[in-house]
PDB file of N, CA and C in Angstrom:
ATOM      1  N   UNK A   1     -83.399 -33.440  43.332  1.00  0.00           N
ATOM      2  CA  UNK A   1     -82.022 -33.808  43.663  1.00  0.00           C
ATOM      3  C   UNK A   1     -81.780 -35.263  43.265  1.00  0.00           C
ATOM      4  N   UNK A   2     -81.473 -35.319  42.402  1.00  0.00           N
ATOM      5  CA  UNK A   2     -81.730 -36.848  41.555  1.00  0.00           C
ATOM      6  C   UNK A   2     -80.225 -37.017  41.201  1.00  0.00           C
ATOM      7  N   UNK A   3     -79.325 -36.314  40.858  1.00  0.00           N
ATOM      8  CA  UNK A   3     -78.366 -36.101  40.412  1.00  0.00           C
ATOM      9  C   UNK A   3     -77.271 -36.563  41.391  1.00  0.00           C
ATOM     10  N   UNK A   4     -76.119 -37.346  41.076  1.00  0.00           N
ATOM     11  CA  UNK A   4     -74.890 -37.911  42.116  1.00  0.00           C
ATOM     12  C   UNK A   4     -73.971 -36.424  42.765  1.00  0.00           C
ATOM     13  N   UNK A   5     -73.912 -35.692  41.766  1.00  0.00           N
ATOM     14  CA  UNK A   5     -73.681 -34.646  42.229  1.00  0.00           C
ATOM     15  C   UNK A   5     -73.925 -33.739  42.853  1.00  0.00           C
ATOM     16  N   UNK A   6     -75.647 -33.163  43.222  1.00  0.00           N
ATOM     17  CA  UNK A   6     -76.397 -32.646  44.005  1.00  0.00           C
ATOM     18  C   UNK A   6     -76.348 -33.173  45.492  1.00  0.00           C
ATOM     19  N   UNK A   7     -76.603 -34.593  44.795  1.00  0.00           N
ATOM     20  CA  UNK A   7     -76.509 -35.718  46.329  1.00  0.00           C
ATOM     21  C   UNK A   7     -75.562 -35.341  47.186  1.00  0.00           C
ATOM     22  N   UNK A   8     -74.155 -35.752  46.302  1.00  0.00           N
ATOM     23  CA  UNK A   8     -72.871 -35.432  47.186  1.00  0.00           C
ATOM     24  C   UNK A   8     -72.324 -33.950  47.575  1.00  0.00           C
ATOM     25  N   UNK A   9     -72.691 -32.371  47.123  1.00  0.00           N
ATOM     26  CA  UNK A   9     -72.639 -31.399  47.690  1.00  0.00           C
ATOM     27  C   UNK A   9     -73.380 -31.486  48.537  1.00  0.00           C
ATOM     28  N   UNK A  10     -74.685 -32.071  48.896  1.00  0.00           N
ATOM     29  CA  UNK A  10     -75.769 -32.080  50.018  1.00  0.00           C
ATOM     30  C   UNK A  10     -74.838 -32.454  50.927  1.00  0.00           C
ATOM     31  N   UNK A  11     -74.718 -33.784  50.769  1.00  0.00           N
ATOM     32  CA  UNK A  11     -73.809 -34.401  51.734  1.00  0.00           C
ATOM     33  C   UNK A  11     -72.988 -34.220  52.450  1.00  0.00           C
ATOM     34  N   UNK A  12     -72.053 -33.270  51.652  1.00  0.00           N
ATOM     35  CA  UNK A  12     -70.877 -32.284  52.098  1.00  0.00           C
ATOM     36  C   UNK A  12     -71.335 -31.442  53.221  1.00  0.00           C
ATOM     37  N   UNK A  13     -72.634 -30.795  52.306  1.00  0.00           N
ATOM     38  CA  UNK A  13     -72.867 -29.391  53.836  1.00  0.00           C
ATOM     39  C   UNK A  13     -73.556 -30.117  55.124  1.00  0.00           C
ATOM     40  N   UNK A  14     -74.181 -31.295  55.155  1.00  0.00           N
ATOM     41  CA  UNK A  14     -74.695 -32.296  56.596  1.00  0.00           C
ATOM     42  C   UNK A  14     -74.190 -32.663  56.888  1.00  0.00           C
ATOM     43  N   UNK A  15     -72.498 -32.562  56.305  1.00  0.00           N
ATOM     44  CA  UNK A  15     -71.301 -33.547  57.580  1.00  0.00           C
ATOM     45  C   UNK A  15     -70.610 -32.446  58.034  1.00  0.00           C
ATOM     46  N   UNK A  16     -70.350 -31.846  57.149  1.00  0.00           N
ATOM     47  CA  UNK A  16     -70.129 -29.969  57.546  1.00  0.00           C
ATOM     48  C   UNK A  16     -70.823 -29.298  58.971  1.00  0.00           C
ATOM     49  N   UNK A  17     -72.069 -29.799  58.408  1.00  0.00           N
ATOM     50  CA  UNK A  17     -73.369 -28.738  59.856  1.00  0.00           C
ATOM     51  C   UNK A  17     -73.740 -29.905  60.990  1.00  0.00           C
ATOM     52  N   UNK A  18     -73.422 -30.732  60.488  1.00  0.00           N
ATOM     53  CA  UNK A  18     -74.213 -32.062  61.825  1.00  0.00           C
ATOM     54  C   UNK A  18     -72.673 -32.141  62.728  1.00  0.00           C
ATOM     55  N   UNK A  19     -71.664 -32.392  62.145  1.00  0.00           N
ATOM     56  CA  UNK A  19     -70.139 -33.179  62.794  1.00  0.00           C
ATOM     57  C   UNK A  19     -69.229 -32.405  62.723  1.00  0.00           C
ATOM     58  N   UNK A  20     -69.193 -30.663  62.352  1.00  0.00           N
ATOM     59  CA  UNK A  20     -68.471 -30.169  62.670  1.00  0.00           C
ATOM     60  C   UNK A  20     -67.383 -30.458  61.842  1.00  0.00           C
ATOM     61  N   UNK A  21     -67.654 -31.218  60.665  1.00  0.00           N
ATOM     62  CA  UNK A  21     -66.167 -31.485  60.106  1.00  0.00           C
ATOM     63  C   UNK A  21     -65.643 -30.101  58.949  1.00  0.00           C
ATOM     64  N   UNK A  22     -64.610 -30.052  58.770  1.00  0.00           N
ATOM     65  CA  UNK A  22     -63.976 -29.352  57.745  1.00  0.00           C
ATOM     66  C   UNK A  22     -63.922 -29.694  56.268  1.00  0.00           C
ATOM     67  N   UNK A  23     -64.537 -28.613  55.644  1.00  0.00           N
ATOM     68  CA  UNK A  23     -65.098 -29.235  54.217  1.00  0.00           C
ATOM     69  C   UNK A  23     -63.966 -29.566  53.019  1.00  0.00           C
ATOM     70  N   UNK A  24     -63.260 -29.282  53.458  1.00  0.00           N
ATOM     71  CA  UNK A  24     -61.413 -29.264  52.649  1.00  0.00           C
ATOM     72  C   UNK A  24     -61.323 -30.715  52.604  1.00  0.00           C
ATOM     73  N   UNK A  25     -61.656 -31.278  54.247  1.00  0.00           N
ATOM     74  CA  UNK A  25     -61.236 -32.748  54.264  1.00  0.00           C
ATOM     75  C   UNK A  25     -62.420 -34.052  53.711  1.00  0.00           C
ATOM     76  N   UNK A  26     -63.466 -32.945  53.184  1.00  0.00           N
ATOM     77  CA  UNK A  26     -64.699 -34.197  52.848  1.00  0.00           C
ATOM     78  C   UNK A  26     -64.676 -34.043  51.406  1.00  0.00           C
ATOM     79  N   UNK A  27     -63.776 -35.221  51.078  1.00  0.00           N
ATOM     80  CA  UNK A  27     -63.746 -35.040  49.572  1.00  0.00           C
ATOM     81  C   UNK A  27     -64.502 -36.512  48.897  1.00  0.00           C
ATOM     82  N   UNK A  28     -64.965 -36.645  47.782  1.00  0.00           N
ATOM     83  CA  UNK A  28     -65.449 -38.112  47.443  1.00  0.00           C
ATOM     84  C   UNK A  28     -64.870 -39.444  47.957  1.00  0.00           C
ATOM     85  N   UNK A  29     -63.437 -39.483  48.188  1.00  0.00           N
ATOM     86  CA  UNK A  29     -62.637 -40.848  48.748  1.00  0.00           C
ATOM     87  C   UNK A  29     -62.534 -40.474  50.445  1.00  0.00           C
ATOM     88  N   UNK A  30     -63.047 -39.607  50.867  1.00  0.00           N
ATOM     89  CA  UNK A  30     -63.005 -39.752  52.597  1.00  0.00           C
ATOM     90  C   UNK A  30     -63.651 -40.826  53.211  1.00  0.00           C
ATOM     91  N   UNK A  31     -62.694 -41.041  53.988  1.00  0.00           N
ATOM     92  CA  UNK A  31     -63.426 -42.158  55.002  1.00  0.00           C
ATOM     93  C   UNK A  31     -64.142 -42.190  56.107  1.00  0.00           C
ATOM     94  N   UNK A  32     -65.297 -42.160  55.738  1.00  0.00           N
ATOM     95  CA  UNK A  32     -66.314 -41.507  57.072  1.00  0.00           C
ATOM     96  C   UNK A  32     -65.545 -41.475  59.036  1.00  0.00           C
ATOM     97  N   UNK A  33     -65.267 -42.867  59.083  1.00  0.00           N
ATOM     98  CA  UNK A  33     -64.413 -43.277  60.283  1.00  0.00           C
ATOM     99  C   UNK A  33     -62.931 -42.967  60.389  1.00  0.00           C
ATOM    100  N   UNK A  34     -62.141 -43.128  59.628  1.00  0.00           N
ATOM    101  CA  UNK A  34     -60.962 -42.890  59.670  1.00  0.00           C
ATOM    102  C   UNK A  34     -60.070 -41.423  59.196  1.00  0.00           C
ATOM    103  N   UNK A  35     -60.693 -41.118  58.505  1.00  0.00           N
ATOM    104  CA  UNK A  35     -60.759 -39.043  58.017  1.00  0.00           C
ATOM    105  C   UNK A  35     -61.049 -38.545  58.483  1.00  0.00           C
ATOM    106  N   UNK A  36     -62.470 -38.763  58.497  1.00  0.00           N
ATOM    107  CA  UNK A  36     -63.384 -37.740  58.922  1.00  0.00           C
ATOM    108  C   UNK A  36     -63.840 -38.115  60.439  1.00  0.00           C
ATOM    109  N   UNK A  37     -63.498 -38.730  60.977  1.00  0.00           N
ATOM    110  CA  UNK A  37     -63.680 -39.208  62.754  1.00  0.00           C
ATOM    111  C   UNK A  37     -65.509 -39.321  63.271  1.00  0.00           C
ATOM    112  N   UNK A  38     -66.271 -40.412  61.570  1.00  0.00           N
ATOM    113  CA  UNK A  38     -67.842 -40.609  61.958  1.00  0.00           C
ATOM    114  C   UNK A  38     -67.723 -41.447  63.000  1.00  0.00           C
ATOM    115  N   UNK A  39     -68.187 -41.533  64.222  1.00  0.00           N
ATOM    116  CA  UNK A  39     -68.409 -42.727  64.768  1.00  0.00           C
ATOM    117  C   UNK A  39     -69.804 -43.398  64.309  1.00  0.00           C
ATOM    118  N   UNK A  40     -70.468 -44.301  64.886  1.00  0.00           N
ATOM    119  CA  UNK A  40     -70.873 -45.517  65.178  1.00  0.00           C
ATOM    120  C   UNK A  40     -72.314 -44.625  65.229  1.00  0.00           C
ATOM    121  N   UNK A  41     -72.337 -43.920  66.221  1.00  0.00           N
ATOM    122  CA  UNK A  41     -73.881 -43.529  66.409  1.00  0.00           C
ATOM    123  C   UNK A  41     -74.122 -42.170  65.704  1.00  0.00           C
ATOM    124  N   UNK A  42     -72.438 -41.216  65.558  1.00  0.00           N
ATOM    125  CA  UNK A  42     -73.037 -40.502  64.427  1.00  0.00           C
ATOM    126  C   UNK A  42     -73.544 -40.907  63.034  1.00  0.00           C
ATOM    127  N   UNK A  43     -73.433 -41.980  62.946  1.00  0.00           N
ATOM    128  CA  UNK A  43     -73.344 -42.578  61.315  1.00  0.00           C
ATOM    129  C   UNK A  43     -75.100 -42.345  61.423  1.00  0.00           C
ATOM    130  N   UNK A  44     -75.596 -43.141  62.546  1.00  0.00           N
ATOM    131  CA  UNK A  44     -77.154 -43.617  62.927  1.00  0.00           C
ATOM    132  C   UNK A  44     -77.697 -42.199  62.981  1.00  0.00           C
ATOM    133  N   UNK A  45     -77.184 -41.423  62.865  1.00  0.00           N
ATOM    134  CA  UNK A  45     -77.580 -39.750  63.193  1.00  0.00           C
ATOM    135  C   UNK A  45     -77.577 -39.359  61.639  1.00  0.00           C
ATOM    136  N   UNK A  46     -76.960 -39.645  60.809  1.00  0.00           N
ATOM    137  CA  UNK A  46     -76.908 -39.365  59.435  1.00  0.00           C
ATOM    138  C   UNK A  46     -77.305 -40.206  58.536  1.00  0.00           C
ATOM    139  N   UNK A  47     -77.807 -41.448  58.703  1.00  0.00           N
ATOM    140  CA  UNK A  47     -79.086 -42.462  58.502  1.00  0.00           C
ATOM    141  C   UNK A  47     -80.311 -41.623  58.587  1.00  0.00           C
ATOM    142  N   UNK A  48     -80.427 -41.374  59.382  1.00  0.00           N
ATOM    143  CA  UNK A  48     -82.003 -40.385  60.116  1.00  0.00           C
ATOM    144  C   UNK A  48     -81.612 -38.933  58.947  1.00  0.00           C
ATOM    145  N   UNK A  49     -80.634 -38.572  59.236  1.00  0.00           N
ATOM    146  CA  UNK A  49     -81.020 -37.017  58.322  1.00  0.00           C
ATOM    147  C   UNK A  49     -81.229 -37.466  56.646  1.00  0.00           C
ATOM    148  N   UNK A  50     -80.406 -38.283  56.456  1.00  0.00           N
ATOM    149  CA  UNK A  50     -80.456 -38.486  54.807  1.00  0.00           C
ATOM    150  C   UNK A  50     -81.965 -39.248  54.352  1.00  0.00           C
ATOM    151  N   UNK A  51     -82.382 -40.415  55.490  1.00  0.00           N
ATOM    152  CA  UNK A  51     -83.468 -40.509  54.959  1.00  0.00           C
ATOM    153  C   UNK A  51     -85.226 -39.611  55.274  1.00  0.00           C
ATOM    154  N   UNK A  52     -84.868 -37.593  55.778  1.00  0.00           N
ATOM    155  CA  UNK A  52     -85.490 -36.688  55.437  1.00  0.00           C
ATOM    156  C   UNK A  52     -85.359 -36.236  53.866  1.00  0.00           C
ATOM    157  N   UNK A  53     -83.936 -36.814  53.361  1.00  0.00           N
ATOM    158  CA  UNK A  53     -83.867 -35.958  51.968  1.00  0.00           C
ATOM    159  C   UNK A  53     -84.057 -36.982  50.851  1.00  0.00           C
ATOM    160  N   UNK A  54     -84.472 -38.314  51.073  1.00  0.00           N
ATOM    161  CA  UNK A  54     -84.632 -39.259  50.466  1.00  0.00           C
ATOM    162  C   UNK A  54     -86.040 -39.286  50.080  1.00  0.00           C
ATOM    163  N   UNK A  55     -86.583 -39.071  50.961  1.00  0.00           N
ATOM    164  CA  UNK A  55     -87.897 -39.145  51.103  1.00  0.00           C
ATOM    165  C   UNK A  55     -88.621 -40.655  51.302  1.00  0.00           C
ATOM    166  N   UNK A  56     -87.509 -41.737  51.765  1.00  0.00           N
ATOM    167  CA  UNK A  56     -87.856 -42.695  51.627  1.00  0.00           C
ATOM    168  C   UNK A  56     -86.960 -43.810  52.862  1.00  0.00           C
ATOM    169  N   UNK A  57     -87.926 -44.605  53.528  1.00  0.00           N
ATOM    170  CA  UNK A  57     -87.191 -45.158  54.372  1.00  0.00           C
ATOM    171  C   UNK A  57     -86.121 -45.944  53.834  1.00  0.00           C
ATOM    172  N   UNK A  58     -84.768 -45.980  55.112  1.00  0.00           N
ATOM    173  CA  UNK A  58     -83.249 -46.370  54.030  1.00  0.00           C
ATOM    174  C   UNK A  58     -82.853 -47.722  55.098  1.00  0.00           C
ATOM    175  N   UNK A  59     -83.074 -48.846  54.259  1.00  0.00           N
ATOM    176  CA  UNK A  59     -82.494 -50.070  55.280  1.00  0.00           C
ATOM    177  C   UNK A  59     -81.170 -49.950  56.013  1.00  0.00           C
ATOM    178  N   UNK A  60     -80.720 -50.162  57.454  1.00  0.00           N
ATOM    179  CA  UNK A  60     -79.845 -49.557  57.832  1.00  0.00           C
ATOM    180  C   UNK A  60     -78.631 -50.638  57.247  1.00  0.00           C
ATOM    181  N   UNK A  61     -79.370 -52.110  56.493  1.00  0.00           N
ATOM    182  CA  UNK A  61     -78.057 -52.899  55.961  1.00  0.00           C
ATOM    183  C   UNK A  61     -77.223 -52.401  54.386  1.00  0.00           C
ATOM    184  N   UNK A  62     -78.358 -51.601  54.168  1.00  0.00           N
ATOM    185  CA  UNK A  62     -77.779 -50.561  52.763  1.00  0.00           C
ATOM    186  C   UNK A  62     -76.666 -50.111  53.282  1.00  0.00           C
ATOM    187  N   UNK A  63     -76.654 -49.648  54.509  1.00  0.00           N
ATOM    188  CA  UNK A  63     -75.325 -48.460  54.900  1.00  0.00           C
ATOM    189  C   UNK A  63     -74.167 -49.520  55.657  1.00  0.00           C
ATOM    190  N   UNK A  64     -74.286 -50.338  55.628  1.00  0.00           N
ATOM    191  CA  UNK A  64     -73.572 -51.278  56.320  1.00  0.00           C
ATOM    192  C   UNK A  64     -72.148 -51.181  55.671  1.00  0.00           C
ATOM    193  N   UNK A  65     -72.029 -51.513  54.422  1.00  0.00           N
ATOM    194  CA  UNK A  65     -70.991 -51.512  53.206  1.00  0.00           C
ATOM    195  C   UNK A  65     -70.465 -50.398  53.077  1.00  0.00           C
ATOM    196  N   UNK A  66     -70.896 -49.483  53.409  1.00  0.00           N
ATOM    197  CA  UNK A  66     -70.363 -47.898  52.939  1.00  0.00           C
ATOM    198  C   UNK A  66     -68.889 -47.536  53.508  1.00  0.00           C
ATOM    199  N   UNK A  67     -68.225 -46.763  53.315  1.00  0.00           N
ATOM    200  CA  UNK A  67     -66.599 -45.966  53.698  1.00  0.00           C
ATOM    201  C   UNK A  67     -66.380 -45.263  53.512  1.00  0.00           C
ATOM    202  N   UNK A  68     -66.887 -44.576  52.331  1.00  0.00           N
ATOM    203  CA  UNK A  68     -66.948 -43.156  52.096  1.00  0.00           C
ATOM    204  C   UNK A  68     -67.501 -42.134  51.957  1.00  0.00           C
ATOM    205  N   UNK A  69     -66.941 -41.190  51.413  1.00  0.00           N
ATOM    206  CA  UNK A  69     -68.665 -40.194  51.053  1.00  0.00           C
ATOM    207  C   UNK A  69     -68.701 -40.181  49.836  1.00  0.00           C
ATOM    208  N   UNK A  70     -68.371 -40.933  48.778  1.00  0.00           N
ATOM    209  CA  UNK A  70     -68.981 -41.259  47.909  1.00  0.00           C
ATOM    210  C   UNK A  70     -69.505 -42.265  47.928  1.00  0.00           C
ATOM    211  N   UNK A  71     -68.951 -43.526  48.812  1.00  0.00           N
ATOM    212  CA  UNK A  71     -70.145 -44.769  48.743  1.00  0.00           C
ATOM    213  C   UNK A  71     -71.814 -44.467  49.387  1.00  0.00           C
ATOM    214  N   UNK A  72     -71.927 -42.848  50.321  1.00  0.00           N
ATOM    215  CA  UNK A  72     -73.185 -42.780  50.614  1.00  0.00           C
ATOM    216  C   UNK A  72     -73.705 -42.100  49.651  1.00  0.00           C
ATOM    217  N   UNK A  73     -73.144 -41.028  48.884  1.00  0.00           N
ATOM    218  CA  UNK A  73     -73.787 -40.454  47.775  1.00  0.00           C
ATOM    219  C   UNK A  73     -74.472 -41.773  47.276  1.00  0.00           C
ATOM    220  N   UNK A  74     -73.745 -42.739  46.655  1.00  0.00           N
ATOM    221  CA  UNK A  74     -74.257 -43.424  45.616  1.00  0.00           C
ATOM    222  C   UNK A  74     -75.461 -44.513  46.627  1.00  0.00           C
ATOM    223  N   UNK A  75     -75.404 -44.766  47.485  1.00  0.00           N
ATOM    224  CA  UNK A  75     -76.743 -45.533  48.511  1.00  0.00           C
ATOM    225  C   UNK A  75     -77.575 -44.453  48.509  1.00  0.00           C
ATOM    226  N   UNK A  76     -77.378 -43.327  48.362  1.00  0.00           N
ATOM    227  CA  UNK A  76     -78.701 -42.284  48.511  1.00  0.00           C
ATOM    228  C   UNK A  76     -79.363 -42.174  47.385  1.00  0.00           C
ATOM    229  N   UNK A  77     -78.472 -42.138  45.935  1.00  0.00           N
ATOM    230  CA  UNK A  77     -78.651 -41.945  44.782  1.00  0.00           C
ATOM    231  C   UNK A  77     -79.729 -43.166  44.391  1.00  0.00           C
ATOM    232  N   UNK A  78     -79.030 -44.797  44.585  1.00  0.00           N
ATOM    233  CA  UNK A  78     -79.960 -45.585  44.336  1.00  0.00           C
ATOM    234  C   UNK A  78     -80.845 -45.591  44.854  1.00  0.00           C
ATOM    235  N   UNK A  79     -81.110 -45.318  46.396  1.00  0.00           N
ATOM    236  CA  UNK A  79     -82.276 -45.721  46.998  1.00  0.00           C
ATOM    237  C   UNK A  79     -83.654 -44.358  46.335  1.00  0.00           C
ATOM    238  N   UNK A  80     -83.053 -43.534  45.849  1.00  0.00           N
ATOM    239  CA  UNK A  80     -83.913 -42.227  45.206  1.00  0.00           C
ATOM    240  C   UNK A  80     -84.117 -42.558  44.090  1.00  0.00           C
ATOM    241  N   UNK A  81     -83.455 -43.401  43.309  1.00  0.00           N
ATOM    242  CA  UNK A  81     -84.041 -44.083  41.877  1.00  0.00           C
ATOM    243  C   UNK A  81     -84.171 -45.004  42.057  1.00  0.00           C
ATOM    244  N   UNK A  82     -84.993 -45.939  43.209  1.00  0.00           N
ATOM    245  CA  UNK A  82     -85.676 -47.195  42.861  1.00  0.00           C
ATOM    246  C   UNK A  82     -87.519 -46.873  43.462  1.00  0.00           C
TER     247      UNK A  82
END
């Protein structure tokens, strides 16, 4: 799963199966907090699942910057190609 695109369908179905969200509304420009209603400690809940599919521990200041679900695709993407 190396691919931005693999990444971000993954992504889709763990905000889908973890938060209950509706997959209509998780599109690449969603806003984890303001769309899609991530809070604070779900985010820390999806820190923990993504770095099972990373295979690699994920600094939690990487995710600091993020807003969307494409800005985590692409923090998952790099942290899997470095």
């Amino acid at each position: 799963m190396n691919d931005r695109d693999e990444i971000l369908k993954r992504l889709i179905l763990i905000l889908e199966e973890m938060f209950e969200v509706d997959a209509a509304t998780i599109t690449p420009g969603a806003r984890l907090y303001d769309d899609l209603d991530i809070d604070s400690i779900d985010a820390v809940d999806l820190v923990a699942r993504l770095r099972t599919i990373a295979g690699k521990k994920i600094d939690p200041e990487m995710f600091k910057s993020v807003r969307t679900v494409e800005d985590v695709a692409e923090a998952v993407f790099r942290l899997m190609n470095t």
